[in-house]
N, C-alpha and C. Protein backbone atom coordinates (compact mmCIF):
# COMPACT_ATOMS: atom_id res chain seq x y z
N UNK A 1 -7.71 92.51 76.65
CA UNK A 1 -8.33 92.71 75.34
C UNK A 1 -8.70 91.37 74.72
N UNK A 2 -7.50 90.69 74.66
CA UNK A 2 -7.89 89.28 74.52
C UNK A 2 -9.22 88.29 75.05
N UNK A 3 -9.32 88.42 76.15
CA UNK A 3 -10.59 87.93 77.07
C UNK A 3 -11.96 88.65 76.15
N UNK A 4 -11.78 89.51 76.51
CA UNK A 4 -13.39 90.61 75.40
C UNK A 4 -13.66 89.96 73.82
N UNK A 5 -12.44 90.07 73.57
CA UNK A 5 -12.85 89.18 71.85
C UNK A 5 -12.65 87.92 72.11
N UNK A 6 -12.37 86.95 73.25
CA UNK A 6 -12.56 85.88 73.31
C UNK A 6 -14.24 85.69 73.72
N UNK A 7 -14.48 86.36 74.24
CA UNK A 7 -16.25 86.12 74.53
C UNK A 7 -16.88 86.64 73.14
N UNK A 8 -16.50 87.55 73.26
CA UNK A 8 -17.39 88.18 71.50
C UNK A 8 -17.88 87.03 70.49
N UNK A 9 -16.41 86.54 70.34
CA UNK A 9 -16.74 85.08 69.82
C UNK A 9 -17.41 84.37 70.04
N UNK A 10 -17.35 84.11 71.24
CA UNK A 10 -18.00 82.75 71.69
C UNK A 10 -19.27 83.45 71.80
N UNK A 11 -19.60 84.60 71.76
CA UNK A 11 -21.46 84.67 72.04
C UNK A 11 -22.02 85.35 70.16
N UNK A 12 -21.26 85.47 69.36
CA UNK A 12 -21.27 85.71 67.76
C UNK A 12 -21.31 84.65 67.64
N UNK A 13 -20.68 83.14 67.82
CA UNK A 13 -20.43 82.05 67.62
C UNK A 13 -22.13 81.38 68.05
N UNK A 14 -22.45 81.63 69.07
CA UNK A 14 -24.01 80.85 69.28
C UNK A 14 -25.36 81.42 68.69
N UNK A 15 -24.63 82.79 68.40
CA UNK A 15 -26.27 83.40 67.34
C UNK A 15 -25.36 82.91 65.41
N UNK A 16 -24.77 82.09 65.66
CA UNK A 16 -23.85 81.78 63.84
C UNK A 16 -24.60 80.49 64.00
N UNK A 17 -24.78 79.99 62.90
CA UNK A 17 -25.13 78.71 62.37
C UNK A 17 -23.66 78.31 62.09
N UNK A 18 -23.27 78.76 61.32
CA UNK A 18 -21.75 78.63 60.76
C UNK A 18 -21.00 79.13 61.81
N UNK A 19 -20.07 78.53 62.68
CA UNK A 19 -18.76 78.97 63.40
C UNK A 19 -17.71 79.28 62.39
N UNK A 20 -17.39 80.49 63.19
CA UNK A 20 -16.54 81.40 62.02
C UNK A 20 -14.99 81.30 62.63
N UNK A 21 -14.01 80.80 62.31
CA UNK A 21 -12.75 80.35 62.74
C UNK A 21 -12.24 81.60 63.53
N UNK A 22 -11.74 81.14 64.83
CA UNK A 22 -10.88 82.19 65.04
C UNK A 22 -9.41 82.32 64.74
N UNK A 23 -8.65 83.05 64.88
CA UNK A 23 -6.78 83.38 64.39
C UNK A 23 -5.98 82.16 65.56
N UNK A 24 -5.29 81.73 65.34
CA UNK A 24 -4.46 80.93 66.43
C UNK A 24 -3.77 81.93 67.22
N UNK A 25 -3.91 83.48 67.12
CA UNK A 25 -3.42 83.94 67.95
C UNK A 25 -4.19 83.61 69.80
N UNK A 26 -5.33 83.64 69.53
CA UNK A 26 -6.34 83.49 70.95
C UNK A 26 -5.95 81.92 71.46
């Protein structure tokens, strides 16, 4: 599950102007 919202991020993260913090849980 972890892995899936670790990409989510990272591909939400390249259509963001603004990088949006992730939780220190990942």
């Amino acid at each position: 599950k972890f892995e899936n919202l670790k990409e989510l991020y990272l591909s939400n993260n390249k259509l963001s102007t603004i990088p949006v913090q992730l939780p220190q849980v990942l």
